[in-house]
C-alpha atoms as a PDB file:
ATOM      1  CA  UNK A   1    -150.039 304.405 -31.852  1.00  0.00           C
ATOM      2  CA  UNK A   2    -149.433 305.456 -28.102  1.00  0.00           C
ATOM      3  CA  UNK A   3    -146.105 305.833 -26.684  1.00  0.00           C
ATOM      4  CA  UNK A   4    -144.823 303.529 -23.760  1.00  0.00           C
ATOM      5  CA  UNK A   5    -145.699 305.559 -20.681  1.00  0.00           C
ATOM      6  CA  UNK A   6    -142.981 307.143 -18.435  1.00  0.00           C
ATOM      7  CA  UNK A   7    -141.398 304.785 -15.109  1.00  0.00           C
ATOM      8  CA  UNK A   8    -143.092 306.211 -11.847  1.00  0.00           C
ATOM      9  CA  UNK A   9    -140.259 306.413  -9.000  1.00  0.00           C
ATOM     10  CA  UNK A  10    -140.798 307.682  -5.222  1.00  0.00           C
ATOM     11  CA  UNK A  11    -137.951 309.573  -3.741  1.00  0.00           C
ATOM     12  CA  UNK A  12    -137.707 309.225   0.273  1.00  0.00           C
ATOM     13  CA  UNK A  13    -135.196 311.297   2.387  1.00  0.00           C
ATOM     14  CA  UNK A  14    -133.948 308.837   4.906  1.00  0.00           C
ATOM     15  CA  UNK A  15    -133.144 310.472   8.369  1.00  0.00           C
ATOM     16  CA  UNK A  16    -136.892 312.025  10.313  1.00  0.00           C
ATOM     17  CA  UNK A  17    -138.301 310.699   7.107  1.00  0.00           C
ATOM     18  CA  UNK A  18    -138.109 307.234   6.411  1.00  0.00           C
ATOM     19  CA  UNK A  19    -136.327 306.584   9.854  1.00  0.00           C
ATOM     20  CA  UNK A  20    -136.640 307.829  13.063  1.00  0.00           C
ATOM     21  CA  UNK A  21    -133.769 310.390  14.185  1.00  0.00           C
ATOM     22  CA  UNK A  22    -130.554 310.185  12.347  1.00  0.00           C
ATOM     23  CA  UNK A  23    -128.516 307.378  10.488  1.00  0.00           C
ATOM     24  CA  UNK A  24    -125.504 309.048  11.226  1.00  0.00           C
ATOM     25  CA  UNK A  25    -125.344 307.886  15.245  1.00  0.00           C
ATOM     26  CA  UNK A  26    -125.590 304.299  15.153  1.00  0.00           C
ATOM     27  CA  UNK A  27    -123.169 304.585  12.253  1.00  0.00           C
ATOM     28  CA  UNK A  28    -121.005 306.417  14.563  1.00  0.00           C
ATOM     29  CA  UNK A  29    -121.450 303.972  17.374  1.00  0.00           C
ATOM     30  CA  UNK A  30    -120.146 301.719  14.791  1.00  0.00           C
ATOM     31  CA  UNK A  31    -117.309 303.480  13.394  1.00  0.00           C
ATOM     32  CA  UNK A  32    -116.510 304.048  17.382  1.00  0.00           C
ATOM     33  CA  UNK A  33    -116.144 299.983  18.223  1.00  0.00           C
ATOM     34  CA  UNK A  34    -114.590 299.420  15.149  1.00  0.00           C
ATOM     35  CA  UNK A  35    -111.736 301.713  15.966  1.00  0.00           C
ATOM     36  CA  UNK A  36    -112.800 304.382  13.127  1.00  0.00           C
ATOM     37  CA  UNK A  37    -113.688 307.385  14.914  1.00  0.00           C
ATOM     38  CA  UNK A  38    -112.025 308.039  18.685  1.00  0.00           C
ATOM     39  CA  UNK A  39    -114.240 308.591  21.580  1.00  0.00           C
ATOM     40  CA  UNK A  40    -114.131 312.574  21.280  1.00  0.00           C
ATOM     41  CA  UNK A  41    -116.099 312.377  18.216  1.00  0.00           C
ATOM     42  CA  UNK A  42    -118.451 309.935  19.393  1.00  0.00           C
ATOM     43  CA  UNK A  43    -119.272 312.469  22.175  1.00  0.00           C
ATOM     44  CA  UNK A  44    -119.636 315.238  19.600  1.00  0.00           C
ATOM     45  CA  UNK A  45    -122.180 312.795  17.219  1.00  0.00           C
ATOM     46  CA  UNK A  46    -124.332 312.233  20.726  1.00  0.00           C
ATOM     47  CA  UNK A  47    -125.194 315.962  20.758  1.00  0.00           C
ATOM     48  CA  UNK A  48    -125.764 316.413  17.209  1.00  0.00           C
ATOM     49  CA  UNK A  49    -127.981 313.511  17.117  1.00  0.00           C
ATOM     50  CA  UNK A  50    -129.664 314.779  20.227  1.00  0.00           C
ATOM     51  CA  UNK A  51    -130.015 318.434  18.148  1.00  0.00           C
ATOM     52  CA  UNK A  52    -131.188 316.577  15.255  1.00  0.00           C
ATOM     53  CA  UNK A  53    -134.405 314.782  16.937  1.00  0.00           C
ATOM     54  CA  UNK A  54    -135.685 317.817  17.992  1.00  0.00           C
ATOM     55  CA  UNK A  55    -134.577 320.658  15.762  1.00  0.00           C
ATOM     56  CA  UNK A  56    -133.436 318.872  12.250  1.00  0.00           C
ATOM     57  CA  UNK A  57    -130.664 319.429   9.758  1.00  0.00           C
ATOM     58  CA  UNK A  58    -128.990 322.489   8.907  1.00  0.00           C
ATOM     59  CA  UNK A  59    -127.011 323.702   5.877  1.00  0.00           C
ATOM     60  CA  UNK A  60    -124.231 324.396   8.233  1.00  0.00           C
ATOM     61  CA  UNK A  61    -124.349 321.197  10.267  1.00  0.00           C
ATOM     62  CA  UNK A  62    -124.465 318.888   7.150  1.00  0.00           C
ATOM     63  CA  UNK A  63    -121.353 320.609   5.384  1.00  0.00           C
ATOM     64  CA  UNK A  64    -119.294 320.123   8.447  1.00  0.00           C
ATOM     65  CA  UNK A  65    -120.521 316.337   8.989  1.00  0.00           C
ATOM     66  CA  UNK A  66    -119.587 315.825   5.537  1.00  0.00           C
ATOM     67  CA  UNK A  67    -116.078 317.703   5.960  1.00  0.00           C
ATOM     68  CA  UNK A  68    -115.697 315.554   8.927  1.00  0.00           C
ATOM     69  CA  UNK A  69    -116.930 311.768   7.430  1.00  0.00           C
ATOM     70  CA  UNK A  70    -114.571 312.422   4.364  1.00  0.00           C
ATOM     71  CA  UNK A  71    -111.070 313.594   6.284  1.00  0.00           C
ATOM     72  CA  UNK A  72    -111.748 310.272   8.913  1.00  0.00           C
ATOM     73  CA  UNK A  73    -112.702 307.785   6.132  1.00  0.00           C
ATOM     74  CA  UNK A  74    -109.751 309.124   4.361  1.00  0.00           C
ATOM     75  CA  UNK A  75    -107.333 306.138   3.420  1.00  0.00           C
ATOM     76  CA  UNK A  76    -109.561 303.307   5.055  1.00  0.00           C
ATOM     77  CA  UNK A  77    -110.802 300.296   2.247  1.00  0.00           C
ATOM     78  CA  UNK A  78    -113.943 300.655   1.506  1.00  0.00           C
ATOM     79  CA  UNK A  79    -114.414 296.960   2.224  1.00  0.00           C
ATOM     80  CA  UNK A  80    -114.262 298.071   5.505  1.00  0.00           C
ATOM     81  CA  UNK A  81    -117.465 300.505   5.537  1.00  0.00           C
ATOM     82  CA  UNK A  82    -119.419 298.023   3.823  1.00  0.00           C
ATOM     83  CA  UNK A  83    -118.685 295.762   6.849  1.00  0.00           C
ATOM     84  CA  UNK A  84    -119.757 298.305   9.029  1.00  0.00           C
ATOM     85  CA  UNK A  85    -122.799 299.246   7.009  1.00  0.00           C
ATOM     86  CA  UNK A  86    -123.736 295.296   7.001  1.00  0.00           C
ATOM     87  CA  UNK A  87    -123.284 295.806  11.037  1.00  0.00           C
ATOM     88  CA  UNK A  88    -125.405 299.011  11.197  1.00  0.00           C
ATOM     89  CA  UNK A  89    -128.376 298.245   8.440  1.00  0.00           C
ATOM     90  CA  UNK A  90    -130.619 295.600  10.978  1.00  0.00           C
ATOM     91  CA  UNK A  91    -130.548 299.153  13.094  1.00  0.00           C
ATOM     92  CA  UNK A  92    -131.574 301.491  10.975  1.00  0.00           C
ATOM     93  CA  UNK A  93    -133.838 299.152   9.304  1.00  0.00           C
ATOM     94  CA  UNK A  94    -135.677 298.818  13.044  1.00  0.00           C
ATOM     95  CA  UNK A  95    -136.003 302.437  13.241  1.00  0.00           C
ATOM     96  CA  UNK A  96    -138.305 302.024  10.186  1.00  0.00           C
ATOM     97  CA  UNK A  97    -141.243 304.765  10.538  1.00  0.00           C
ATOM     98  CA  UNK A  98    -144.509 302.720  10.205  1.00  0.00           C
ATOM     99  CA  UNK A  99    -146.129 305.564   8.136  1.00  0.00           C
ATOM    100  CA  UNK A 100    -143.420 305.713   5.914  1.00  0.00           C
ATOM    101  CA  UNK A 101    -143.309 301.848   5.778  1.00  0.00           C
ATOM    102  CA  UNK A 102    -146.718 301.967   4.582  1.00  0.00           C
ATOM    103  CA  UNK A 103    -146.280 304.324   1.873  1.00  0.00           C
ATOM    104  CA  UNK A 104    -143.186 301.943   0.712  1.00  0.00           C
ATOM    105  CA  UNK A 105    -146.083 299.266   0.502  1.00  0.00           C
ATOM    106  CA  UNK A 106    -148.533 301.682  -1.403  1.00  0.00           C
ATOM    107  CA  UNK A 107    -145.922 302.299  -4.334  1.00  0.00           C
ATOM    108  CA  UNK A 108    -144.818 299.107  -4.566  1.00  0.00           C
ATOM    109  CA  UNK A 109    -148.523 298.065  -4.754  1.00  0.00           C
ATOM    110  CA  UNK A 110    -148.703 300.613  -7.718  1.00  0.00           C
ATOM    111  CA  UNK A 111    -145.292 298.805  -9.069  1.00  0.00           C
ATOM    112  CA  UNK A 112    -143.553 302.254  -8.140  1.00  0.00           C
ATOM    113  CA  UNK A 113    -140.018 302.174  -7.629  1.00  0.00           C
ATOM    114  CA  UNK A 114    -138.894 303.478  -4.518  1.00  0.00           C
ATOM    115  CA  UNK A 115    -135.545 305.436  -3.939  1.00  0.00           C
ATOM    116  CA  UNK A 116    -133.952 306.513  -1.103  1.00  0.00           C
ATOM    117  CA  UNK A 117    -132.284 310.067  -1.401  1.00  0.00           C
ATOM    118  CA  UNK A 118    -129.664 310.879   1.467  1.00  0.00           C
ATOM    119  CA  UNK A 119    -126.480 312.768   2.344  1.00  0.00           C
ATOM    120  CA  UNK A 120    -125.059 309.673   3.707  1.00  0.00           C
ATOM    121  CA  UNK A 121    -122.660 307.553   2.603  1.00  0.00           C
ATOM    122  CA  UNK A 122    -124.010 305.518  -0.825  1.00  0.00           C
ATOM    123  CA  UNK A 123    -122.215 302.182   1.470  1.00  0.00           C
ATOM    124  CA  UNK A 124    -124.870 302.387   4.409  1.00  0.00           C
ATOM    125  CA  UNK A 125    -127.521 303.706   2.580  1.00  0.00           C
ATOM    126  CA  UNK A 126    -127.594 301.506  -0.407  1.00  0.00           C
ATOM    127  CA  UNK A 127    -127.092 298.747   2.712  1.00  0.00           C
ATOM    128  CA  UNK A 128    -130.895 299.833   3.903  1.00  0.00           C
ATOM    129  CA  UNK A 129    -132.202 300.197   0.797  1.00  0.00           C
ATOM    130  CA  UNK A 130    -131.615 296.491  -0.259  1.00  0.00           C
ATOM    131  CA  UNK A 131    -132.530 295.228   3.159  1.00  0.00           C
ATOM    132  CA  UNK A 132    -136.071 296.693   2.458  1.00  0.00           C
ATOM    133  CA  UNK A 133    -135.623 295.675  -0.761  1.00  0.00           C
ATOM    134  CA  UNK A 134    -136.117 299.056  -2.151  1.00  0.00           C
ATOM    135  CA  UNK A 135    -135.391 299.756  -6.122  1.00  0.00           C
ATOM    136  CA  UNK A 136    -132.506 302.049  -5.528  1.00  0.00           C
ATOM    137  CA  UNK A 137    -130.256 304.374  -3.234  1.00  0.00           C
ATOM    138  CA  UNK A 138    -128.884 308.034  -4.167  1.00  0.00           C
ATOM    139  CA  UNK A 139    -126.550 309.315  -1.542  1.00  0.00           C
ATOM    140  CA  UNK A 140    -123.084 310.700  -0.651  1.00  0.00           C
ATOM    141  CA  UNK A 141    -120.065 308.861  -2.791  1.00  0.00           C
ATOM    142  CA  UNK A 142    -116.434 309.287  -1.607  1.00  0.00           C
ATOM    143  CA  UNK A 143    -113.931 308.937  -4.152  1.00  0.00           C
ATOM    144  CA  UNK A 144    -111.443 305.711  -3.973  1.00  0.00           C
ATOM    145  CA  UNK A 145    -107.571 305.601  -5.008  1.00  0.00           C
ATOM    146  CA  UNK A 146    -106.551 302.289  -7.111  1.00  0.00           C
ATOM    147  CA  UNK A 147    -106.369 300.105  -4.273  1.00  0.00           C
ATOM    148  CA  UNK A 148    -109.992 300.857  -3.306  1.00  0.00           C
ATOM    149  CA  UNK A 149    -109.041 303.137  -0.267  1.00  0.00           C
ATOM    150  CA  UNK A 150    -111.245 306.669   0.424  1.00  0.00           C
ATOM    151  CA  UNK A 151    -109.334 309.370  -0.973  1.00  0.00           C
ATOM    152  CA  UNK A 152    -110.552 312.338   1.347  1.00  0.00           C
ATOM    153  CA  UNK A 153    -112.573 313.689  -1.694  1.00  0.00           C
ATOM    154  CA  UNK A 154    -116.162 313.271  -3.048  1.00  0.00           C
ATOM    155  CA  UNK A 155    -117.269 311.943  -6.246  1.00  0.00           C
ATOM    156  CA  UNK A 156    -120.022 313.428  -7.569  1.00  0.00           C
ATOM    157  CA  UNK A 157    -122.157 315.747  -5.978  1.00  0.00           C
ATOM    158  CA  UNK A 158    -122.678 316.113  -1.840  1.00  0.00           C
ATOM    159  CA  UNK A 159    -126.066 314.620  -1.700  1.00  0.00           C
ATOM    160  CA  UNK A 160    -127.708 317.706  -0.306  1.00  0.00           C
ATOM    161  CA  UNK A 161    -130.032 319.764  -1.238  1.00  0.00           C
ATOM    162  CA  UNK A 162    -129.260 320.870  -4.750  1.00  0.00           C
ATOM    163  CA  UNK A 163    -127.014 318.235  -4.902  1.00  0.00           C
ATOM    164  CA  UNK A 164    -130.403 315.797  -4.231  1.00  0.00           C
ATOM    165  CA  UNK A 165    -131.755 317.056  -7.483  1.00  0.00           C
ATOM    166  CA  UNK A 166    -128.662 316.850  -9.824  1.00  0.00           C
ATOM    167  CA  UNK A 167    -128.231 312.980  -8.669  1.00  0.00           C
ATOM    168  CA  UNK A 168    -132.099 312.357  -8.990  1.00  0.00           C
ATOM    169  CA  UNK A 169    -132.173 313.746 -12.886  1.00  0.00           C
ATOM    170  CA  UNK A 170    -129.321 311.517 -13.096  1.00  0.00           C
ATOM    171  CA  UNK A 171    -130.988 308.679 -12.140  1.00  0.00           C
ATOM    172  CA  UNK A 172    -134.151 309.644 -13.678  1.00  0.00           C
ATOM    173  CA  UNK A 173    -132.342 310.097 -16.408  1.00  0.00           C
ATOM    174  CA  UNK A 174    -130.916 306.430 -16.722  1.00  0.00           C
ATOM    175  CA  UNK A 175    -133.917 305.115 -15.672  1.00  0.00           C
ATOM    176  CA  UNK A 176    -136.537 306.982 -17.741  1.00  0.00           C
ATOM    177  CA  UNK A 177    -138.825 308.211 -14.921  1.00  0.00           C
ATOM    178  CA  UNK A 178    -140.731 311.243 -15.809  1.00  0.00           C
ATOM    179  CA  UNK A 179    -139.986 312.968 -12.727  1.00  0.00           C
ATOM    180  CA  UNK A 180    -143.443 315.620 -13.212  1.00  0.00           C
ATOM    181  CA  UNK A 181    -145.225 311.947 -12.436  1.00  0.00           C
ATOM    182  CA  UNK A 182    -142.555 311.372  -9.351  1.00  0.00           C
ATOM    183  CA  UNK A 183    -143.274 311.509  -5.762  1.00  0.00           C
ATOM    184  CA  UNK A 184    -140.545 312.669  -3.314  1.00  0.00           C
ATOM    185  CA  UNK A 185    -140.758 312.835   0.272  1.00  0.00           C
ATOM    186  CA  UNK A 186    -138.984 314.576   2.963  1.00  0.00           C
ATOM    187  CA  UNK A 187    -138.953 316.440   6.522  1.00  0.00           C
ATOM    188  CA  UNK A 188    -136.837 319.633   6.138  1.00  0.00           C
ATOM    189  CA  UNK A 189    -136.951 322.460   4.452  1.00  0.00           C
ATOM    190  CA  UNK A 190    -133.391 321.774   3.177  1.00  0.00           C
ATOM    191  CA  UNK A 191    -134.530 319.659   0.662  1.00  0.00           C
ATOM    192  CA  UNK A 192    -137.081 322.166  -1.021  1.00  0.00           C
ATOM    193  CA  UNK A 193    -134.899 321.542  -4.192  1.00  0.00           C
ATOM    194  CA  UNK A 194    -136.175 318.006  -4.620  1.00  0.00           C
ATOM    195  CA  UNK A 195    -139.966 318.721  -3.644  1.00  0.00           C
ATOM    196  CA  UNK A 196    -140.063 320.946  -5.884  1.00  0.00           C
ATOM    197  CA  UNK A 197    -138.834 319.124  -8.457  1.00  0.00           C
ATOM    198  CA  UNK A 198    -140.889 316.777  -8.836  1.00  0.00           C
ATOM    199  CA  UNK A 199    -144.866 316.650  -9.154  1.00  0.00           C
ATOM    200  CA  UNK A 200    -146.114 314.887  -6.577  1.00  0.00           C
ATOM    201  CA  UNK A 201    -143.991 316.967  -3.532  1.00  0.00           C
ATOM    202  CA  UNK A 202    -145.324 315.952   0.601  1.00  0.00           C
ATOM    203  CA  UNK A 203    -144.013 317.065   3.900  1.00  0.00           C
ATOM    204  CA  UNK A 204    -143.460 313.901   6.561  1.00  0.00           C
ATOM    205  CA  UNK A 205    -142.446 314.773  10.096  1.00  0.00           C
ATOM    206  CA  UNK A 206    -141.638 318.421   8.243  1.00  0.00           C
ATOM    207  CA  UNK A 207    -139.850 321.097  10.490  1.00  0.00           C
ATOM    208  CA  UNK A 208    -141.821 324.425  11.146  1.00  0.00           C
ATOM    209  CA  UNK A 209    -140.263 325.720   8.018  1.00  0.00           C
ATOM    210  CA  UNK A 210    -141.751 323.048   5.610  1.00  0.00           C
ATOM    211  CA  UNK A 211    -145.042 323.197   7.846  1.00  0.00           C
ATOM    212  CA  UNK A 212    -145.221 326.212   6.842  1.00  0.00           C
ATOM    213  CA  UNK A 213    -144.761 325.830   3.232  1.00  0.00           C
ATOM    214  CA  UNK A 214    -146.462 323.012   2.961  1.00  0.00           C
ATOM    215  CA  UNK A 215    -149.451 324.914   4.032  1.00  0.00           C
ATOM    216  CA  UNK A 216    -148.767 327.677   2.010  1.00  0.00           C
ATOM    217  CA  UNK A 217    -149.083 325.624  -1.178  1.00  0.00           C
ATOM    218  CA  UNK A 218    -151.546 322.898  -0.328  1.00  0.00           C
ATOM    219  CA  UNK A 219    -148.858 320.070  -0.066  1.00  0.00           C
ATOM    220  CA  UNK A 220    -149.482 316.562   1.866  1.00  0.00           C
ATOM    221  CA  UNK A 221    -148.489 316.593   5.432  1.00  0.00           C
ATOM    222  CA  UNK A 222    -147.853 312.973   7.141  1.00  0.00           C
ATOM    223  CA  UNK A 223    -146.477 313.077  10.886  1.00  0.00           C
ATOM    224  CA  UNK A 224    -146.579 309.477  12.970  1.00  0.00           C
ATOM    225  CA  UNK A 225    -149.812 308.779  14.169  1.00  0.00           C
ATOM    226  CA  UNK A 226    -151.588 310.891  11.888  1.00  0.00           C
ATOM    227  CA  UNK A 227    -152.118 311.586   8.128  1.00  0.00           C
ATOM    228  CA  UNK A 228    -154.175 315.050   6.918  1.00  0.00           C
ATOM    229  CA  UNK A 229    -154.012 316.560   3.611  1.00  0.00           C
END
């Protein structure tokens, strides 16, 4: 008698992967006109958004963006960033990389489930994922006091790098994907972790040091306007 075979799932990083630039801008534009950040920071976000296009994330960078998101969401409802994810989703969700769109359309062809896997906050990022009507979200959760206000702290694991991978076997866990049959896809070489944790591992966009790698060890590389293997 043979066994049930094992749930396929496709795990996209969201910012230079599935998007173009960073979610974290418009979210800050956001966050700015709702009266959530002041205009100091908004400055500050313009740079590192500006940094990001061209250069990518870095271990550094993320840890303090993730210092900074939890002490300014600290005591706000979280009814409120789900209002400001439901303003900020129709943007990200035009940013969509048409590559990466059609590799969305190839798994679900395949009946694939498709997860995105991102150091933002689960509230905007589970907001894109259901407006592409994606299977799932992994990201960033803050922890929330009993009246449903951000604590200041995270629950769960900083969806970065390693962190990527513990919330993925988590999931994979729950959901019964085999993750040796998985696909995961990403741009930096931050998230080596998840590539190479799963068995189907390709480079999109990748900076020069997953170019590299990705080279090195005969991994898919898909950039916008052009596919080669």
């Amino acid at each position: 008698m043979s066994s049930e075979p094992s749930r396929v799932a496709a795990f996209f990083d969201l910012d230079r992967t599935l998007i173009r630039g960073s979610a974290n801008y418009p979210l800050a534009i956001a966050a700015f006109r709702f009266g959530l950040v002041p205009w100091r920071e908004l400055l500050s976000d313009t740079v590192n958004a500006v940094r990001f296009q061209r250069h990518g994330s870095t271990d550094d960078g993320s840890a303090a963006l993730r210092e900074r998101i939890l002490r300014a969401v600290k005591g706000i409802r979280q009814a409120d960033i789900i209002h400001l994810g439901d303003a900020v989703t129709p943007r990200l969700v035009r940013r969509l990389i048409p590559e990466s769109a059609r590799l969305l359309a190839e798994h679900h062809g395949r009946s694939e489930d498709r997860i995105v896997v991102s150091a933002s906050p689960i509230e905007i990022v589970g907001r894109f994922a259901d407006a592409l009507g994606l299977e799932g979200a992994v990201a960033t959760r803050g922890e929330l006091d009993e009246e449903g206000r951000y604590t200041g702290r995270l629950t769960g694991e900083f969806c970065y790098a390693g962190g990527k991978v513990i919330e993925i076997e988590k999931l994979a866990a729950e959901r019964g994907y085999d993750l040796t049959h998985c696909y995961a896809y990403s741009d930096s070489v931050s998230d080596l972790p998840m590539l190479e944790r799963v068995g189907h591992p390709v480079a999109v966009n990748p900076d020069r040091e997953l170019r590299a790698l990705a080279a090195e060890r005969g991994w898919p590389v898909i950039e916008e306007g052009r596919r080669r293997r």
